[in-house]
N, C-alpha and C. Protein backbone atom coordinates (compact mmCIF):
# COMPACT_ATOMS: atom_id res chain seq x y z
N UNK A 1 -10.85 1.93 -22.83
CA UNK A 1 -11.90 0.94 -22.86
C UNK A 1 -12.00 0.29 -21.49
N UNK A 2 -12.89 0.40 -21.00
CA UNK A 2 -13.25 -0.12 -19.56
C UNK A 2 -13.47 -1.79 -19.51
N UNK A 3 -12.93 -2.39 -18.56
CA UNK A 3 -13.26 -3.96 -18.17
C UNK A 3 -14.52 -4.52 -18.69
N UNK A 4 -15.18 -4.09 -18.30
CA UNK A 4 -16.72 -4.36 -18.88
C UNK A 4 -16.90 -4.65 -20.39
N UNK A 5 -16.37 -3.24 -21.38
CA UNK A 5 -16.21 -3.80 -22.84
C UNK A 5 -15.56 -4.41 -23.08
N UNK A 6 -14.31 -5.16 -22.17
CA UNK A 6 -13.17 -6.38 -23.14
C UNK A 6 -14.03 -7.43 -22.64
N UNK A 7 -14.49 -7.64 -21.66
CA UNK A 7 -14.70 -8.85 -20.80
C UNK A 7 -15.61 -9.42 -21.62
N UNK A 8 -15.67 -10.94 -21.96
CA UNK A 8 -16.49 -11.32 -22.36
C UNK A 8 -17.17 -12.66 -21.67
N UNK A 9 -18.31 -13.39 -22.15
CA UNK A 9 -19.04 -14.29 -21.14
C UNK A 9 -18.33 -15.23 -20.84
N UNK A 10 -18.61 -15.82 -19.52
CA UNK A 10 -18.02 -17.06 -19.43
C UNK A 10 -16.81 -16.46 -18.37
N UNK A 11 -15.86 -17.12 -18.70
CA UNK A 11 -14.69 -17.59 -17.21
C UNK A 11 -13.86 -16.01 -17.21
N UNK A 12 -14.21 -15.50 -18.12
CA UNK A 12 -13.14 -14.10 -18.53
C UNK A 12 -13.69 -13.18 -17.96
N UNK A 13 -15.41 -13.08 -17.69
CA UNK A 13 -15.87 -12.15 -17.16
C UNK A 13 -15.76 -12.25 -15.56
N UNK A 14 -15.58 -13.87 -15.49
CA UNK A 14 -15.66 -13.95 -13.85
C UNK A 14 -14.36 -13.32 -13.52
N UNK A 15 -13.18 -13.84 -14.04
CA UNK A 15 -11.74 -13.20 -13.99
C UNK A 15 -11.83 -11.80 -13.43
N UNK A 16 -12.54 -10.94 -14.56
CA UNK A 16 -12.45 -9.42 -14.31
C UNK A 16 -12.92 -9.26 -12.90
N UNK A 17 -14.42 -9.96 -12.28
CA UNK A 17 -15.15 -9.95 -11.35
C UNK A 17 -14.15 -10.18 -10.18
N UNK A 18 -13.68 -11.32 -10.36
CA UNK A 18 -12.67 -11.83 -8.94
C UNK A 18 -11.43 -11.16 -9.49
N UNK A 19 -10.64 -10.10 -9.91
CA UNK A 19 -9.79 -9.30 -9.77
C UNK A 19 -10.60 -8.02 -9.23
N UNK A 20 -11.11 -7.83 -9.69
CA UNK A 20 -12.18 -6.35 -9.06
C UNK A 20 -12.48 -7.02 -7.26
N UNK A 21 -12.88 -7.82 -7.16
CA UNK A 21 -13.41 -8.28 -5.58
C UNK A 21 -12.51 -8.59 -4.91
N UNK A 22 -11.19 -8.89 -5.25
CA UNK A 22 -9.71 -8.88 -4.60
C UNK A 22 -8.95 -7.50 -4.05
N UNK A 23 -9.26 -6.76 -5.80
CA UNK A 23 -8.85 -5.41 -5.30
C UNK A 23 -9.24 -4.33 -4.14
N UNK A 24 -10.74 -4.71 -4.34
CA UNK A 24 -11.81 -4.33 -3.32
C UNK A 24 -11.66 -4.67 -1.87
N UNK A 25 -10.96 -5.94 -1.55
CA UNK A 25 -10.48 -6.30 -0.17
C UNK A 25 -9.47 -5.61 0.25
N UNK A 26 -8.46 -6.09 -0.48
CA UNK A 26 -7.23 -5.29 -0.30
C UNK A 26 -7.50 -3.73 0.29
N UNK A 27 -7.77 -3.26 -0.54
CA UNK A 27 -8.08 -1.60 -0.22
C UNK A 27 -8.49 -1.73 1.24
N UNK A 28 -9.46 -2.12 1.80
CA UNK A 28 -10.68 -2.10 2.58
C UNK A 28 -9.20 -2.62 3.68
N UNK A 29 -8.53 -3.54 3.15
CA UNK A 29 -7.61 -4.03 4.74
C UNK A 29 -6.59 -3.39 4.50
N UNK A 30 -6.05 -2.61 3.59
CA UNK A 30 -4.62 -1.88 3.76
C UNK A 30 -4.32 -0.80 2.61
N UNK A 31 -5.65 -0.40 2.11
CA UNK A 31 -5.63 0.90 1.81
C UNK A 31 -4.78 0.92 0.48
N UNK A 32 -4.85 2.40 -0.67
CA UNK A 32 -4.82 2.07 -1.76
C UNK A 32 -2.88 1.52 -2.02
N UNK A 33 -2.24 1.90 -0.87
CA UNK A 33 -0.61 1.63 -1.20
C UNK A 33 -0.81 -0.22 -0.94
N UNK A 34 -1.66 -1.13 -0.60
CA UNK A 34 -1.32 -2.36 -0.88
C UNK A 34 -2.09 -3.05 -1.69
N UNK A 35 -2.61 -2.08 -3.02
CA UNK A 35 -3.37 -2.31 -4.49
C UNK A 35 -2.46 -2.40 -5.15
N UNK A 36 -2.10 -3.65 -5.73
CA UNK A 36 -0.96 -3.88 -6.48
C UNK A 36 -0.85 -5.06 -7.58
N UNK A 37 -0.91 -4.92 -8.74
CA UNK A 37 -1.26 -6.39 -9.61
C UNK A 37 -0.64 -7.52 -8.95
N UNK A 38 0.40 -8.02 -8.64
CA UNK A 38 1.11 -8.86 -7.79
C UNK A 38 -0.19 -9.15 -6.92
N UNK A 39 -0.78 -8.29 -5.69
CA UNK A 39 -1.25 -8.97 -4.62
C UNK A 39 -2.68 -8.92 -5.06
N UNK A 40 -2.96 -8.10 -6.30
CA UNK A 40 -4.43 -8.40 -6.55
C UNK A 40 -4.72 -9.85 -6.79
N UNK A 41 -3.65 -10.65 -7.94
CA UNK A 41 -3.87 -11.83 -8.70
C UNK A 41 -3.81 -12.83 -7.63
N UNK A 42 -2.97 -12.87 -6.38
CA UNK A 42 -2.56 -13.88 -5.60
C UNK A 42 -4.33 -13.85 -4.68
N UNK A 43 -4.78 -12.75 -3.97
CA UNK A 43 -5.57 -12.72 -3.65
C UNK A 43 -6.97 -13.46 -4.59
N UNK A 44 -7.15 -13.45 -6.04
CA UNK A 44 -8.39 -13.58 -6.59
C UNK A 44 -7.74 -15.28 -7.20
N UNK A 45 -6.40 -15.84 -6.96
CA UNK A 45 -6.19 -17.13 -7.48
C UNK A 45 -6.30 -16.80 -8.75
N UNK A 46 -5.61 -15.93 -9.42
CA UNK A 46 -5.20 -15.56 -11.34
C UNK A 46 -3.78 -15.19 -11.00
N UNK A 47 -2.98 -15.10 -12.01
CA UNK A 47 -2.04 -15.28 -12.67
C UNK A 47 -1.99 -13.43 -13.32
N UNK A 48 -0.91 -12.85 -13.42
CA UNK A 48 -0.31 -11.74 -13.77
C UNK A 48 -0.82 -11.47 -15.08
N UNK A 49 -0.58 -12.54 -16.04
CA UNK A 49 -1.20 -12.35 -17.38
C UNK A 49 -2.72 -12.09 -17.69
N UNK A 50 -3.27 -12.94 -16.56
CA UNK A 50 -4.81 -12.14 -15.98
C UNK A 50 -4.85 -10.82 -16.29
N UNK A 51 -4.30 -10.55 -15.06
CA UNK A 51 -4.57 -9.13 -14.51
C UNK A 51 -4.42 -8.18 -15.84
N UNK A 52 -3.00 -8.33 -16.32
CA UNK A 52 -2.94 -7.25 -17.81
C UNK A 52 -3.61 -7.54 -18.95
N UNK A 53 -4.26 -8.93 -19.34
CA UNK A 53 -5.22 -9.02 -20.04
C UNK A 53 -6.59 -7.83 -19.58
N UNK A 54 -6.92 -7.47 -18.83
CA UNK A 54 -7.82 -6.63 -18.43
C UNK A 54 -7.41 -5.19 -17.99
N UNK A 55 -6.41 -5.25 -17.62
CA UNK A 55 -5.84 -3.90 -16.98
C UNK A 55 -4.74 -3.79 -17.34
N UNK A 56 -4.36 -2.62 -17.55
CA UNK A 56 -2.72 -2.44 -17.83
C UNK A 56 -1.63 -1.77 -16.60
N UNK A 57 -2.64 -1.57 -15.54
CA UNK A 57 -1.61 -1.28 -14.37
C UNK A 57 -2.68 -0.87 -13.33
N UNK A 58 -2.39 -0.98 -11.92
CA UNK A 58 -2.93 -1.00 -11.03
C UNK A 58 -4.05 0.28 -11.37
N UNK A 59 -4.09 2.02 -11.96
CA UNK A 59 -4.75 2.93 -11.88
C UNK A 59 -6.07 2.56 -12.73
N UNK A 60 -5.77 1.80 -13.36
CA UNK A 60 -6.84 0.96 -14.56
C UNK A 60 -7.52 0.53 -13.52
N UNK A 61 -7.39 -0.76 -12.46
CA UNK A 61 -8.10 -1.01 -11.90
C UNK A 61 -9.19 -0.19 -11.06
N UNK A 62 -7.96 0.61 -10.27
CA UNK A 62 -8.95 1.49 -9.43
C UNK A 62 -9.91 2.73 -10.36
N UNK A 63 -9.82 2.65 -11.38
CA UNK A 63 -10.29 3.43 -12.03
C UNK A 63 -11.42 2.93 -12.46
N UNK A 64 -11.75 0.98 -12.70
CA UNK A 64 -13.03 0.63 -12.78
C UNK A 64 -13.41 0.73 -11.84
N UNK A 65 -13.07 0.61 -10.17
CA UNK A 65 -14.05 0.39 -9.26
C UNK A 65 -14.01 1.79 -8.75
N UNK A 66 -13.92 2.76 -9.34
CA UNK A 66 -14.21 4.12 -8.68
C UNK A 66 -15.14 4.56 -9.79
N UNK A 67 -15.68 3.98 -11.11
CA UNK A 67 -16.92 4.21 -12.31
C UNK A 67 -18.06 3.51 -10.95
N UNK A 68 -17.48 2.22 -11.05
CA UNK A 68 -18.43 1.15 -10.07
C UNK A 68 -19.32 1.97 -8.91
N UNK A 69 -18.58 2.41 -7.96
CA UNK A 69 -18.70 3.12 -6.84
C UNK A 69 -19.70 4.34 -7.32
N UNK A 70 -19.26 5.31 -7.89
CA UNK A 70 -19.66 6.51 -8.44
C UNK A 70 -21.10 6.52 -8.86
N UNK A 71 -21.38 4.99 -9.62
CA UNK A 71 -22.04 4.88 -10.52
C UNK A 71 -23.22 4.36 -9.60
N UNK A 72 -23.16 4.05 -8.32
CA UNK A 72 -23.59 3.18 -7.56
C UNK A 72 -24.41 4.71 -6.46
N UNK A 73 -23.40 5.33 -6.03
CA UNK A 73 -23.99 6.61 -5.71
C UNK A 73 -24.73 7.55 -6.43
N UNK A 74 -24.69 7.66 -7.79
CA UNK A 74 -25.43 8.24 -8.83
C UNK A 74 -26.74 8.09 -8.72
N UNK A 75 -27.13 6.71 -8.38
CA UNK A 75 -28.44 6.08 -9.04
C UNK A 75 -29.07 6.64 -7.43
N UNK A 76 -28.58 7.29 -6.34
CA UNK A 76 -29.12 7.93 -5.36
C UNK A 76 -30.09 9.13 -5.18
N UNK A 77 -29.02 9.75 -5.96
CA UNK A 77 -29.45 10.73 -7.00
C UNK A 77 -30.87 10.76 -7.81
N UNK A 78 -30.32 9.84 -8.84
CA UNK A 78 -31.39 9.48 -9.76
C UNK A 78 -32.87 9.37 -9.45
N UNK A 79 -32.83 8.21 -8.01
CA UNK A 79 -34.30 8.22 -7.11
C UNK A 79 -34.49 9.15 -7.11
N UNK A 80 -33.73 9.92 -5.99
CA UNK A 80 -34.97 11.62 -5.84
C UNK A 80 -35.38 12.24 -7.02
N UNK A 81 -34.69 12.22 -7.96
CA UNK A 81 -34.94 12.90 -8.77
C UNK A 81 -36.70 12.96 -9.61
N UNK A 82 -37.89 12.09 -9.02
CA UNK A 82 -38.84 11.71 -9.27
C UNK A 82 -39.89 12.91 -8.07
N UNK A 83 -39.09 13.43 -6.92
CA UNK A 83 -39.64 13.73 -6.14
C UNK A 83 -40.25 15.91 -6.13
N UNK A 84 -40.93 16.20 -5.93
CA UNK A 84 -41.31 17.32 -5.89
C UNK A 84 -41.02 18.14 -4.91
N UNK A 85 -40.53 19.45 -5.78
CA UNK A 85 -39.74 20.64 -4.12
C UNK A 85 -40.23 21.73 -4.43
N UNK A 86 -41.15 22.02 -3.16
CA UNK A 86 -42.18 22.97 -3.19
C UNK A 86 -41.84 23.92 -2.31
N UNK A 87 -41.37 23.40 -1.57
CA UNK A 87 -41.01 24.51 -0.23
C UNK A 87 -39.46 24.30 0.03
N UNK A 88 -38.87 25.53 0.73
CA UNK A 88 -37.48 24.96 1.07
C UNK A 88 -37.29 23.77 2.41
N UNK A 89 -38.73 23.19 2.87
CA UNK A 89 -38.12 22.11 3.70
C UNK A 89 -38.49 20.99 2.83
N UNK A 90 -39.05 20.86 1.79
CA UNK A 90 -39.07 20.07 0.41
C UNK A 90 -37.34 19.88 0.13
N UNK A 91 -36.97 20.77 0.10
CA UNK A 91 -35.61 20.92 -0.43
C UNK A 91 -34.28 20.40 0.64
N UNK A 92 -34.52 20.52 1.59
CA UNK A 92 -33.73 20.08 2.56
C UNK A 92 -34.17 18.61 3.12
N UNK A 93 -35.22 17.58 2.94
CA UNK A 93 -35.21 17.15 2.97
C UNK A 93 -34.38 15.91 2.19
N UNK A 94 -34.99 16.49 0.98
CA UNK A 94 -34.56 15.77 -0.69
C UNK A 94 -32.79 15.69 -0.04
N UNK A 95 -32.37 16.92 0.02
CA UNK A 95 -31.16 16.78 0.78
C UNK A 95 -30.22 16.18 0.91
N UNK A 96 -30.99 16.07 2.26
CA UNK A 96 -30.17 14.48 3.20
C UNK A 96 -30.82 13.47 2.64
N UNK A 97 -31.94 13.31 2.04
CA UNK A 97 -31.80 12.13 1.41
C UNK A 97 -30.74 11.42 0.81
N UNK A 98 -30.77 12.59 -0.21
CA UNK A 98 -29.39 11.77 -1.09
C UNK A 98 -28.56 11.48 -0.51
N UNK A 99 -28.27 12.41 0.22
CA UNK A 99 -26.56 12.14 1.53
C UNK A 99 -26.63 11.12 1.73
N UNK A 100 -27.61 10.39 2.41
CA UNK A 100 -27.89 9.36 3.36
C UNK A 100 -27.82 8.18 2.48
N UNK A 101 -27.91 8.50 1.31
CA UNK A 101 -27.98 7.31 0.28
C UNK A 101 -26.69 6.68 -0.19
N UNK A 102 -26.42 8.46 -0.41
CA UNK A 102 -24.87 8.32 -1.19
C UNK A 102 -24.00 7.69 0.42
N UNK A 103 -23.97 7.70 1.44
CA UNK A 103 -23.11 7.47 2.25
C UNK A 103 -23.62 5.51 2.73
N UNK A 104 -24.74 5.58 2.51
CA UNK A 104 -25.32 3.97 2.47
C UNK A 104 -24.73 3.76 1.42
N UNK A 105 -24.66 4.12 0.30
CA UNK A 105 -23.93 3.23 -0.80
C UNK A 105 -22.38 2.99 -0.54
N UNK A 106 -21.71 3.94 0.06
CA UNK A 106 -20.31 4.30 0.17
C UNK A 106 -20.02 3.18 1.23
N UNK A 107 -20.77 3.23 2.50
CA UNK A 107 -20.54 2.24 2.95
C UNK A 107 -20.76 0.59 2.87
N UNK A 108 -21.53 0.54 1.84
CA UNK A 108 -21.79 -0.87 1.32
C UNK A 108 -20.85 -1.15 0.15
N UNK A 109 -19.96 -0.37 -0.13
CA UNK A 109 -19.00 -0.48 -1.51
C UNK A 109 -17.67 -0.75 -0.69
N UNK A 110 -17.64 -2.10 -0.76
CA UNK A 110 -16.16 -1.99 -0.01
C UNK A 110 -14.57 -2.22 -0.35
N UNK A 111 -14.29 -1.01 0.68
CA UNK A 111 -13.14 -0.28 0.44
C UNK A 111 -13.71 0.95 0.04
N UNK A 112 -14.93 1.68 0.55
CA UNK A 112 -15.41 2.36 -0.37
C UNK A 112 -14.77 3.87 0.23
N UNK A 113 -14.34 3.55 1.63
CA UNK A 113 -13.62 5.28 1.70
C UNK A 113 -12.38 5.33 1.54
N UNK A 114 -11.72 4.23 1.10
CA UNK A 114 -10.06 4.09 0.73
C UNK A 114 -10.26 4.39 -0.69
N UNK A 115 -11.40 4.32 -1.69
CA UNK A 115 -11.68 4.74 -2.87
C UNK A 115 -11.85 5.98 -2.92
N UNK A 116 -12.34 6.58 -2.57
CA UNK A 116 -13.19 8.06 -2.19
C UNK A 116 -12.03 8.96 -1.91
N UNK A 117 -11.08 8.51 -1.22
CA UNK A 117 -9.77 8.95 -0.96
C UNK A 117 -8.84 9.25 -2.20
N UNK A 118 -8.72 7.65 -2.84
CA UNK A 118 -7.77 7.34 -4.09
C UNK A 118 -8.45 8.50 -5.30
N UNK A 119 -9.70 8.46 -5.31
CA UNK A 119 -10.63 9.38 -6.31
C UNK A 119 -9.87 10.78 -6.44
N UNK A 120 -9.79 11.32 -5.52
CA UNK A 120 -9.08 12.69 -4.42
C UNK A 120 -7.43 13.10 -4.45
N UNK A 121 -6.68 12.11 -4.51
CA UNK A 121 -5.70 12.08 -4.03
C UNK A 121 -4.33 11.96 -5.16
N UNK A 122 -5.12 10.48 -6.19
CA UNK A 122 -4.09 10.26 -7.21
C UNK A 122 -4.90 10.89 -8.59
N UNK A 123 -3.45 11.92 -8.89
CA UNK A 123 -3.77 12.38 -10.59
C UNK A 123 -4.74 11.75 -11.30
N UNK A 124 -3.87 10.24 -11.57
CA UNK A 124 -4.76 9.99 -12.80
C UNK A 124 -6.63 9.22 -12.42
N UNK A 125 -6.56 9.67 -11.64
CA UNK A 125 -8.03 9.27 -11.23
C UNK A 125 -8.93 10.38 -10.72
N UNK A 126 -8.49 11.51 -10.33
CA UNK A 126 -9.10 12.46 -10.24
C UNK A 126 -10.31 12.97 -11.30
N UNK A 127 -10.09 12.84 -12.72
CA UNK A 127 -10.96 13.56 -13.52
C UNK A 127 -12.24 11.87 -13.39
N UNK A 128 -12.11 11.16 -13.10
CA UNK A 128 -13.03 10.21 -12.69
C UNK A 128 -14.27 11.07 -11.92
N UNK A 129 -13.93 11.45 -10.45
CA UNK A 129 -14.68 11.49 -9.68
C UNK A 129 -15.49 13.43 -10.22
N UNK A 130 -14.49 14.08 -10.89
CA UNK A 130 -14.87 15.22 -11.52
C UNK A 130 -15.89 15.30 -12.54
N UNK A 131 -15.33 14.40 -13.26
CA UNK A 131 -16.63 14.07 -14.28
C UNK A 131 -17.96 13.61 -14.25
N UNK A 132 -17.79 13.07 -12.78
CA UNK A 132 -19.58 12.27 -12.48
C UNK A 132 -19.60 13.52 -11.56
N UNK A 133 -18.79 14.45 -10.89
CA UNK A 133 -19.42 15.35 -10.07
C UNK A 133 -20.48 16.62 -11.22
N UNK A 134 -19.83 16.97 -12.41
CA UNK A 134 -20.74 17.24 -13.40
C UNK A 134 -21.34 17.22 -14.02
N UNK A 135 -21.77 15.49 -14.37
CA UNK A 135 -23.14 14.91 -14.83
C UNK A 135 -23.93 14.98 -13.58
N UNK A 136 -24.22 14.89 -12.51
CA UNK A 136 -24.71 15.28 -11.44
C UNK A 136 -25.21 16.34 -11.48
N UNK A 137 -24.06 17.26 -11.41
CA UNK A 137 -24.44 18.64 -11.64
C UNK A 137 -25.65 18.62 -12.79
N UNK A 138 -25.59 18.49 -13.78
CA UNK A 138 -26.44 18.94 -15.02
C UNK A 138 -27.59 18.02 -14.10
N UNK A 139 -27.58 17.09 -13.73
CA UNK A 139 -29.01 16.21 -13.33
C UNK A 139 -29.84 17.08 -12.49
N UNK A 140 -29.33 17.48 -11.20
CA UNK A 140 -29.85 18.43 -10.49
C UNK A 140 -30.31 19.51 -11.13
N UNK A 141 -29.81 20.32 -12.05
CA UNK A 141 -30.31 21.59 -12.61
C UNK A 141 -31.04 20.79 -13.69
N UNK A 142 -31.54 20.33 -14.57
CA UNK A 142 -32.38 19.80 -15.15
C UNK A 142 -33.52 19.21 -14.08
N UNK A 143 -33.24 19.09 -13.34
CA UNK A 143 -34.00 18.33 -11.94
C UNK A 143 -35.06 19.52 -11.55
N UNK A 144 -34.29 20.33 -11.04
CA UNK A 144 -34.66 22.20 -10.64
C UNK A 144 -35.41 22.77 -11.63
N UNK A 145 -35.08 22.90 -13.05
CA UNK A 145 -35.65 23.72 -14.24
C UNK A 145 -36.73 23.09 -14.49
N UNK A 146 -37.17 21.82 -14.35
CA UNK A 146 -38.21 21.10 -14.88
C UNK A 146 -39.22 21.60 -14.22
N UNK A 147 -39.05 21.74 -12.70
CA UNK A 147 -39.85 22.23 -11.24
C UNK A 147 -40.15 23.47 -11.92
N UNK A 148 -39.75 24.75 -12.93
CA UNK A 148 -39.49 25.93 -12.46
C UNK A 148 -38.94 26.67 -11.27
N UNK A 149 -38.13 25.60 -10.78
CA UNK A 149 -37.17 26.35 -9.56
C UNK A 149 -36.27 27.65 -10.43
N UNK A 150 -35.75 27.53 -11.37
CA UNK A 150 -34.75 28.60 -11.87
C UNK A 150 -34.74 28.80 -13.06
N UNK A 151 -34.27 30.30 -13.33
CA UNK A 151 -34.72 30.96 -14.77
C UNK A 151 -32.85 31.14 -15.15
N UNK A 152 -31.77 30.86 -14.05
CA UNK A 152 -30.59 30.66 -14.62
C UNK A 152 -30.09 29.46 -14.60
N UNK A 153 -29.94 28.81 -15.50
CA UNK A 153 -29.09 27.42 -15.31
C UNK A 153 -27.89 27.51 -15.01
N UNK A 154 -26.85 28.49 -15.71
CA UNK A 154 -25.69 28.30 -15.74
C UNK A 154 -25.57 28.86 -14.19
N UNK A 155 -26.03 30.05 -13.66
CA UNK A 155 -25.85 30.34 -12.05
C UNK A 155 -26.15 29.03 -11.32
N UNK A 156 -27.35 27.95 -11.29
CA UNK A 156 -27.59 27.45 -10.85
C UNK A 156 -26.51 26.13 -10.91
N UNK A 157 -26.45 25.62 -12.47
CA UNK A 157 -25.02 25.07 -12.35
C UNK A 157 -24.15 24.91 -11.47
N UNK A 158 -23.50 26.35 -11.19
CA UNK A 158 -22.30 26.16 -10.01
C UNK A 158 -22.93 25.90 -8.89
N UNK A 159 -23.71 26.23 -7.83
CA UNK A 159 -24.19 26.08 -7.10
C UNK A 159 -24.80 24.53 -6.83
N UNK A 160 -24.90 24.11 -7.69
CA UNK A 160 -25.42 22.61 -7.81
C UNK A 160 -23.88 21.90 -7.91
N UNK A 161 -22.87 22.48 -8.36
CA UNK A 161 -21.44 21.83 -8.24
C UNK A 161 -21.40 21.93 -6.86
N UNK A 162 -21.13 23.36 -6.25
CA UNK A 162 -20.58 23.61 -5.00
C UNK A 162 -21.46 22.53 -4.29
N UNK A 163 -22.70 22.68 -4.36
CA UNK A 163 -23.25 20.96 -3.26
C UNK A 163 -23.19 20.12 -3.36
N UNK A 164 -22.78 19.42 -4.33
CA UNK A 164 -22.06 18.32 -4.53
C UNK A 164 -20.91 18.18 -4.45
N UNK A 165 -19.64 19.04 -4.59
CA UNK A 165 -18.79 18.78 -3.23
C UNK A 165 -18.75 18.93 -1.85
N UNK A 166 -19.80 19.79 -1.49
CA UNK A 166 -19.70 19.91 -0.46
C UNK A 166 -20.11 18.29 0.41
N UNK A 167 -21.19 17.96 -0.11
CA UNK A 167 -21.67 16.72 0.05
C UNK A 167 -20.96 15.35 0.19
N UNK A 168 -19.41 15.69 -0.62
CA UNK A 168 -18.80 14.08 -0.61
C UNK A 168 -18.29 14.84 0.09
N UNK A 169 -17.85 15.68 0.89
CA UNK A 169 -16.90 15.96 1.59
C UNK A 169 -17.39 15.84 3.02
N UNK A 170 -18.74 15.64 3.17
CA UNK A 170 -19.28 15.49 4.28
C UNK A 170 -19.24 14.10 4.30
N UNK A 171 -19.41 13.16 3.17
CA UNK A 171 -19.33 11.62 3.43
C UNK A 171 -17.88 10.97 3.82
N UNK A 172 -16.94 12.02 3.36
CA UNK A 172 -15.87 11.46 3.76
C UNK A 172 -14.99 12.11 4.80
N UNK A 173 -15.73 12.98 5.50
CA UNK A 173 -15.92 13.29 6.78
C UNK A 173 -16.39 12.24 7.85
N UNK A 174 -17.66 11.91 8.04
CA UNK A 174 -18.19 10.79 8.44
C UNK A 174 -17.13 9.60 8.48
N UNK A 175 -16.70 9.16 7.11
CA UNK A 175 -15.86 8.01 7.25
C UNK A 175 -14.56 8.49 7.98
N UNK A 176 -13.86 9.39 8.15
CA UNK A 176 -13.01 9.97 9.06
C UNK A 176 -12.78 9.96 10.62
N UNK A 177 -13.96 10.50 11.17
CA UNK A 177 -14.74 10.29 12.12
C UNK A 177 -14.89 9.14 12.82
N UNK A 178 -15.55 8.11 11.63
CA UNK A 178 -16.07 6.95 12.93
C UNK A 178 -17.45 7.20 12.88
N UNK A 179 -17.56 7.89 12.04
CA UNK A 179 -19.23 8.02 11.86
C UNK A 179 -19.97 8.80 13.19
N UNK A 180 -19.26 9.34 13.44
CA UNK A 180 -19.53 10.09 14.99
C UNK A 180 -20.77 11.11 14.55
N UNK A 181 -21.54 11.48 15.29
CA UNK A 181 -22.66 11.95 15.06
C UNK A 181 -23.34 12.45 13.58
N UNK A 182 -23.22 11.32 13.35
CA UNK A 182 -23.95 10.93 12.01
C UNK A 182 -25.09 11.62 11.69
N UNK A 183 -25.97 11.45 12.17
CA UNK A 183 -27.30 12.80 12.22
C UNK A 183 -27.35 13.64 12.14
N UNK A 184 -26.42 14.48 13.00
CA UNK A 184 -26.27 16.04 13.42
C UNK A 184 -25.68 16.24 11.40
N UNK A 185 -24.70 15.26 11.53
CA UNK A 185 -23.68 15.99 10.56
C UNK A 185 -24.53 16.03 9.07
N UNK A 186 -25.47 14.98 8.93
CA UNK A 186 -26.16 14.98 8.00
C UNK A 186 -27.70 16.05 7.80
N UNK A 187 -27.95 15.88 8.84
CA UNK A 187 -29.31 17.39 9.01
C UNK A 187 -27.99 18.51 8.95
N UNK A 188 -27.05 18.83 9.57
CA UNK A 188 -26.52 20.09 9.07
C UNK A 188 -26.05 20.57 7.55
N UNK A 189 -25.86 19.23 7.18
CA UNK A 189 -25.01 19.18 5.53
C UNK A 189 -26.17 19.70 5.08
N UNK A 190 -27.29 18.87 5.30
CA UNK A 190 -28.51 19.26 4.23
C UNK A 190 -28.82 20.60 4.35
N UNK A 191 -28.99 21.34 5.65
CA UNK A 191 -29.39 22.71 5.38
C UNK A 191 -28.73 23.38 4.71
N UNK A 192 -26.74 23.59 4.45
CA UNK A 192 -25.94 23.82 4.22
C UNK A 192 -26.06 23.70 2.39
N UNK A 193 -26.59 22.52 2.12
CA UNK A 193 -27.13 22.56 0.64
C UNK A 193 -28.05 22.61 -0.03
N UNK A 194 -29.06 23.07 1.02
CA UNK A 194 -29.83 23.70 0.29
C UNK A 194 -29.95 25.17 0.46
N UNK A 195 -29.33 25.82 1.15
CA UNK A 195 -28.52 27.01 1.19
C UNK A 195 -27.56 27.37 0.06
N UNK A 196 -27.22 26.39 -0.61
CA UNK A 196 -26.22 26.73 -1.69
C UNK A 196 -26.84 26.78 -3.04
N UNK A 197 -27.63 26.03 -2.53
CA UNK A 197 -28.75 25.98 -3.75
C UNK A 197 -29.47 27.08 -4.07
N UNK A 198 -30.25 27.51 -2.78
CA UNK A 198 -30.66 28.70 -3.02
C UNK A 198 -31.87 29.10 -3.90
N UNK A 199 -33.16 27.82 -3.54
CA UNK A 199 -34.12 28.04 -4.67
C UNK A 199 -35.34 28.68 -4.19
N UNK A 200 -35.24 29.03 -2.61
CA UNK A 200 -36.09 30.09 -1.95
C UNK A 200 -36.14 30.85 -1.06
């Protein structure tokens, strides 16, 4: 059961809010090894019994603000998804759009590449970032089939996976970097996925 369904109105929801916006600092100044119920509660001014009233251990936490995050890059997605691909520079545009979105969101989510990392890195959070990489997936190919871009879904499927990793892997590239030629790396990603895509 996620924070959101225990939390209820009033001072309990702010609680959850200012433990989530504590945790969120932390990360952002010392990364996911100094996410810790101890320094979350001292940071948001709550008390330990806080924190496990809502969470039962630090992966709980990062596990709401990596729905948060995810959920936040999704709706990037979602926009284009209104838009028409007629040609393959239709398609490469749409692209980097999203990139550009999903990496504007990433960077407005903060702590958002010490998350992106944690997503990646620790077990129990991994099927997090897996699971929205395959509702994605189905969005895009429902996205495609509606167009008559494709008469295989399930081929198209993978291929709509493979660019969507390929894609966070380019955002968290960028955050690696220093954001060092940001442009290049994003006009190249896009051709790169819509190459994987493969709808002309």
């Amino acid at each position: 059961m996620s924070s959101k369904q225990k939390a209820r109105p009033g001072a309990k929801t702010s609680g959850v809010e200012r433990l989530v916006e504590a945790a969120q600092a932390i990360l952002a100044e010392a990364g996911v090894e100094g996410v810790n119920s101890n320094a979350v509660v001292v940071r948001a001014g709550l008390t330990p019994p806080t924190f496990y009233h809502y969470f039962p251990n630090k992966h709980a936490l990062l596990r709401e603000l990596g729905e948060r995050m995810l959920s936040a890059q999704s709706a990037a997605i979602r926009t284009d998804t209104g838009r028409r691909v007629e040609t393959a520079a239709d398609l490469r545009d749409i692209c980097r759009d999203m990139l550009s979105e999903s990496l504007r969101m990433s960077r407005a989510f903060t702590g958002g590449f010490e998350l992106l990392v944690a997503l990646r890195a620790i077990p129990e959070l991994r099927d997090i970032r897996l699971r929205h990489q395959e509702r994605m997936a189905v969005l895009l190919v429902d996205y495609f089939a509606e167009q008559g871009l494709t008469e295989d879904r399930d081929a198209l499927s993978i291929r709509a996976g493979l660019a969507l990793h390929l894609g966070y892997a380019a955002v968290e590239m960028l955050f690696e970097t220093g954001f060092a030629n940001e442009a290049v790396v994003l006009d190249r990603t896009a051709e790169a996925l819509a190459g994987v895509l493969d709808l002309f």
